[in-house]
N, C-alpha and C. Protein backbone atom coordinates (compact mmCIF):
# COMPACT_ATOMS: atom_id res chain seq x y z
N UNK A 1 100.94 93.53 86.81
CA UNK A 1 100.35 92.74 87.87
C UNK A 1 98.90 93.20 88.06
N UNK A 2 97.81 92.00 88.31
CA UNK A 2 96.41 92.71 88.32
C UNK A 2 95.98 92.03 89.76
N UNK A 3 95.63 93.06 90.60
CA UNK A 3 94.99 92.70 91.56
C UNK A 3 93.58 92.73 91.80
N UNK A 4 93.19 92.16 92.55
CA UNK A 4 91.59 92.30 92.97
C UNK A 4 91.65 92.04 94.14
N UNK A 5 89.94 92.47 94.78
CA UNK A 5 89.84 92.84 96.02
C UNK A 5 90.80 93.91 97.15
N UNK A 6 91.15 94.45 96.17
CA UNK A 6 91.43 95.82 96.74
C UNK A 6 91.08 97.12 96.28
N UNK A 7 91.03 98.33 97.24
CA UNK A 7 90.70 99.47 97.18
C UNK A 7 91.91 100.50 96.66
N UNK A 8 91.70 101.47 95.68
CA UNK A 8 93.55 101.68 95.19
C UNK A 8 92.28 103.17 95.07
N UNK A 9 92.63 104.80 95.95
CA UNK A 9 92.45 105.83 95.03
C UNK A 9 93.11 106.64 95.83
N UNK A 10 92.48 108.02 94.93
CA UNK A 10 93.29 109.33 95.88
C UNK A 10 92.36 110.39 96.47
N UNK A 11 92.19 111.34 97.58
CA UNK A 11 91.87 112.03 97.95
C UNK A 11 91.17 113.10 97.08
N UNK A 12 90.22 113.17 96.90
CA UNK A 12 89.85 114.50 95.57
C UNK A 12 89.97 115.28 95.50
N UNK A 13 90.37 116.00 96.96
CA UNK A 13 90.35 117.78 97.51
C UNK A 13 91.90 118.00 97.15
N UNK A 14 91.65 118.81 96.25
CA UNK A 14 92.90 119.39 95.63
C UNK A 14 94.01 120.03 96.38
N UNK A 15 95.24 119.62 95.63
CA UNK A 15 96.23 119.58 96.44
C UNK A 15 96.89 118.74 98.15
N UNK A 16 95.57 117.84 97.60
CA UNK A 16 95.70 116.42 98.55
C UNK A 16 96.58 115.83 98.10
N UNK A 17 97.57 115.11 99.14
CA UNK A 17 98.04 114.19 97.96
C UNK A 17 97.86 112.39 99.02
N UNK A 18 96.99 112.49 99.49
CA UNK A 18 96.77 111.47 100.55
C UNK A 18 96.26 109.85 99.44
N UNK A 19 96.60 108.79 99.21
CA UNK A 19 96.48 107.56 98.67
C UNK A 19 95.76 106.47 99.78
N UNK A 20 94.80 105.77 99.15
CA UNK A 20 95.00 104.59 99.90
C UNK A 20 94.81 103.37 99.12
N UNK A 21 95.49 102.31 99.69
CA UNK A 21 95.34 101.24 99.15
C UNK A 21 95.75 100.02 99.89
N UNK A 22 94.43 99.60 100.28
CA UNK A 22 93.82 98.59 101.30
C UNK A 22 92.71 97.55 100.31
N UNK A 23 92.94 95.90 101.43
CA UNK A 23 91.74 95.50 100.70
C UNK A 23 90.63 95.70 100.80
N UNK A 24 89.33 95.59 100.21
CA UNK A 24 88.10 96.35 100.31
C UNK A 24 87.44 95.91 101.14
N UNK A 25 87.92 94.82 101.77
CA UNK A 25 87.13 94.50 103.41
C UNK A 25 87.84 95.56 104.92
N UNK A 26 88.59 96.13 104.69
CA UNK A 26 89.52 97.32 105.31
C UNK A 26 89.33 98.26 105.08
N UNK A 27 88.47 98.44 104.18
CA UNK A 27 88.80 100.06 103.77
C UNK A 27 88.09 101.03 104.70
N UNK A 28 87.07 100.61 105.37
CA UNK A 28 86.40 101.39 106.31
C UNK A 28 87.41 101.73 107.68
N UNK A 29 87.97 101.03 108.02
CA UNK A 29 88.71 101.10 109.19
C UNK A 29 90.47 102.09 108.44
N UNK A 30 90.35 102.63 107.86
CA UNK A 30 91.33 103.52 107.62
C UNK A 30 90.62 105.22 107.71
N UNK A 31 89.76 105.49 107.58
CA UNK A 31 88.87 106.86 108.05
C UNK A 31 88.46 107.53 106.69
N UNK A 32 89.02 106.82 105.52
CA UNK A 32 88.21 107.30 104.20
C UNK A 32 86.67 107.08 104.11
N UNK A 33 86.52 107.98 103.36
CA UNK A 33 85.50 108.21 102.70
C UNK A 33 85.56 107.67 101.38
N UNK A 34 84.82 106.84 100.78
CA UNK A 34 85.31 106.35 99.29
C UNK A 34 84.13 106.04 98.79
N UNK A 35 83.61 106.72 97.44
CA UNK A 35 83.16 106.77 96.82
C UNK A 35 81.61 107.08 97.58
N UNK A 36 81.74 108.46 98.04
CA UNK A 36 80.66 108.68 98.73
C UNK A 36 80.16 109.88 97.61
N UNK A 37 78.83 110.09 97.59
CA UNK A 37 77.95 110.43 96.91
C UNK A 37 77.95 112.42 97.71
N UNK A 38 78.11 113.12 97.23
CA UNK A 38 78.34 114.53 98.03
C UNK A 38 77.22 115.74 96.94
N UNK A 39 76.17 116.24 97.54
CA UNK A 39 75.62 117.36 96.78
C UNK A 39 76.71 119.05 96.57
N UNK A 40 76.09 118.89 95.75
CA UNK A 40 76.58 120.78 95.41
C UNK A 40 75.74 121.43 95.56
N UNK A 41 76.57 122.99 95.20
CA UNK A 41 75.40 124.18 95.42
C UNK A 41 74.41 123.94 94.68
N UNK A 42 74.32 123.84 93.10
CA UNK A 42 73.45 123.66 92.50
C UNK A 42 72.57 122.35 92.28
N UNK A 43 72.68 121.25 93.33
CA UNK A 43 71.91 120.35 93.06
C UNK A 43 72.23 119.23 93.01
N UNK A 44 73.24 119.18 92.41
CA UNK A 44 73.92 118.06 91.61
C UNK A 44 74.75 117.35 92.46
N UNK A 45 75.04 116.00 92.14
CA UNK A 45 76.39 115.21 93.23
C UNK A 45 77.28 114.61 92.71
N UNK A 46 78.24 114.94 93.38
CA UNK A 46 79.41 114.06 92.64
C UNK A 46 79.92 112.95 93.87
N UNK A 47 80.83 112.20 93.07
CA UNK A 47 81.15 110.85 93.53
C UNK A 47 82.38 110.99 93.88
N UNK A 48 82.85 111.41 95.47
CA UNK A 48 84.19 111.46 95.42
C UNK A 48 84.72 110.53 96.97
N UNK A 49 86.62 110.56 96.71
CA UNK A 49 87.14 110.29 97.56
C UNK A 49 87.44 111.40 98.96
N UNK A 50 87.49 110.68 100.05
CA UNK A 50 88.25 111.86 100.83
C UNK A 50 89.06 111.37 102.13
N UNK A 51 90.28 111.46 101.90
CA UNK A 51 91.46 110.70 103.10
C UNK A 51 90.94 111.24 104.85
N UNK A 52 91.38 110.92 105.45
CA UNK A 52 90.88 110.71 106.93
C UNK A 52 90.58 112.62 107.18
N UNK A 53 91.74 113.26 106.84
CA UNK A 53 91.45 115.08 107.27
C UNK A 53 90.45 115.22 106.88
N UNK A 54 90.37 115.09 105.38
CA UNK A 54 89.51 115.69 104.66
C UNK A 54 87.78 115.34 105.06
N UNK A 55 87.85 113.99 105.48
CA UNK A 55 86.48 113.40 105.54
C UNK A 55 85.75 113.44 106.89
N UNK A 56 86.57 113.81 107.70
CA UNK A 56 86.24 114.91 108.79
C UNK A 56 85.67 116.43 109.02
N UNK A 57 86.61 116.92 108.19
CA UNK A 57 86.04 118.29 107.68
C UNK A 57 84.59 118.19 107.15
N UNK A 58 84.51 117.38 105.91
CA UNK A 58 82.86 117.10 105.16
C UNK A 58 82.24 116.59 106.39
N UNK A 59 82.68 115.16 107.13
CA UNK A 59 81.59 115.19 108.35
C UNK A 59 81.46 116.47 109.04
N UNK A 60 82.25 117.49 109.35
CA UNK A 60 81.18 118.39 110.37
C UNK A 60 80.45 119.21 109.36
N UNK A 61 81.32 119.57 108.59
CA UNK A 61 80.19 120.32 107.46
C UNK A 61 78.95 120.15 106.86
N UNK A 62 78.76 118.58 107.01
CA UNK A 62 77.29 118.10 107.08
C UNK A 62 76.43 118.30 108.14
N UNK A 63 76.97 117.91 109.26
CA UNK A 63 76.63 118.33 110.58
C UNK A 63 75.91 119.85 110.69
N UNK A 64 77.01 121.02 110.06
CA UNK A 64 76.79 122.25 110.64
C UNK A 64 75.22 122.22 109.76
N UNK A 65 75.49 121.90 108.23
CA UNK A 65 74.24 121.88 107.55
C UNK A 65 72.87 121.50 107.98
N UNK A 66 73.12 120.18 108.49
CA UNK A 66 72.20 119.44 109.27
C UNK A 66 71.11 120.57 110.29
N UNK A 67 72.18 120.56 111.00
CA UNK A 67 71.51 121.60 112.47
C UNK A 67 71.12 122.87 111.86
N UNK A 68 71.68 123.24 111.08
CA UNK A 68 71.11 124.64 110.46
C UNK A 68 70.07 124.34 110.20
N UNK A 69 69.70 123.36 109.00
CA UNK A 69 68.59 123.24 108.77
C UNK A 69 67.12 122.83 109.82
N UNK A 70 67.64 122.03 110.70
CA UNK A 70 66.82 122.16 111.89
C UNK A 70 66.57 122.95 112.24
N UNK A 71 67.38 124.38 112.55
CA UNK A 71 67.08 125.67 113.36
C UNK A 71 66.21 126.28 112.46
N UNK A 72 66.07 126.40 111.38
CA UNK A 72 65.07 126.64 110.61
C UNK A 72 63.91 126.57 110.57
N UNK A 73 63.90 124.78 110.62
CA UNK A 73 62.70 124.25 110.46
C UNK A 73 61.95 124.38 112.23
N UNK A 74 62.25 124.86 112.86
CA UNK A 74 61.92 124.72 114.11
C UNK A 74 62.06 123.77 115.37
N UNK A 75 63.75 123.18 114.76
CA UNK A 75 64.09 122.07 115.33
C UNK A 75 64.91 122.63 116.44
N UNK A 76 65.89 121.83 116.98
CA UNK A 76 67.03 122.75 117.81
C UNK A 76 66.96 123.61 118.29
């Protein structure tokens, strides 16, 4: 069976085992993260999924990054 207009993946953070599969006009309103663009230590980004826990966690972790970097720069 081949579908379209839907969203079909899995969570990337290992030992996730969180799925979703919604149509792609929905997919925002389930709390994924999908196919979001994420830097590494060294530079580089990868293209990953992340189910509602997980993509919470990365939101504050951007956050903490964020403000750090403000406190730095003489922000905050």
């Amino acid at each position: 069976m081949y579908e379209t207009g839907y969203v079909r993946c899995e969570c990337d953070v290992k030992g996730c085992d969180g799925k979703l599969f919604a149509p792609e006009a929905e997919a925002d309103d389930y709390g994924w993260e999908v196919n979001r663009d994420i830097a590494t230590a060294d530079g580089a980004t990868r293209r990953v999924c992340l189910c509602p826990e997980h993509a919470i966690e990365w939101r504050q972790a951007r956050k903490a990054y964020s403000d750090a970097c403000d406190k730095i720069m003489g922000g905050k």
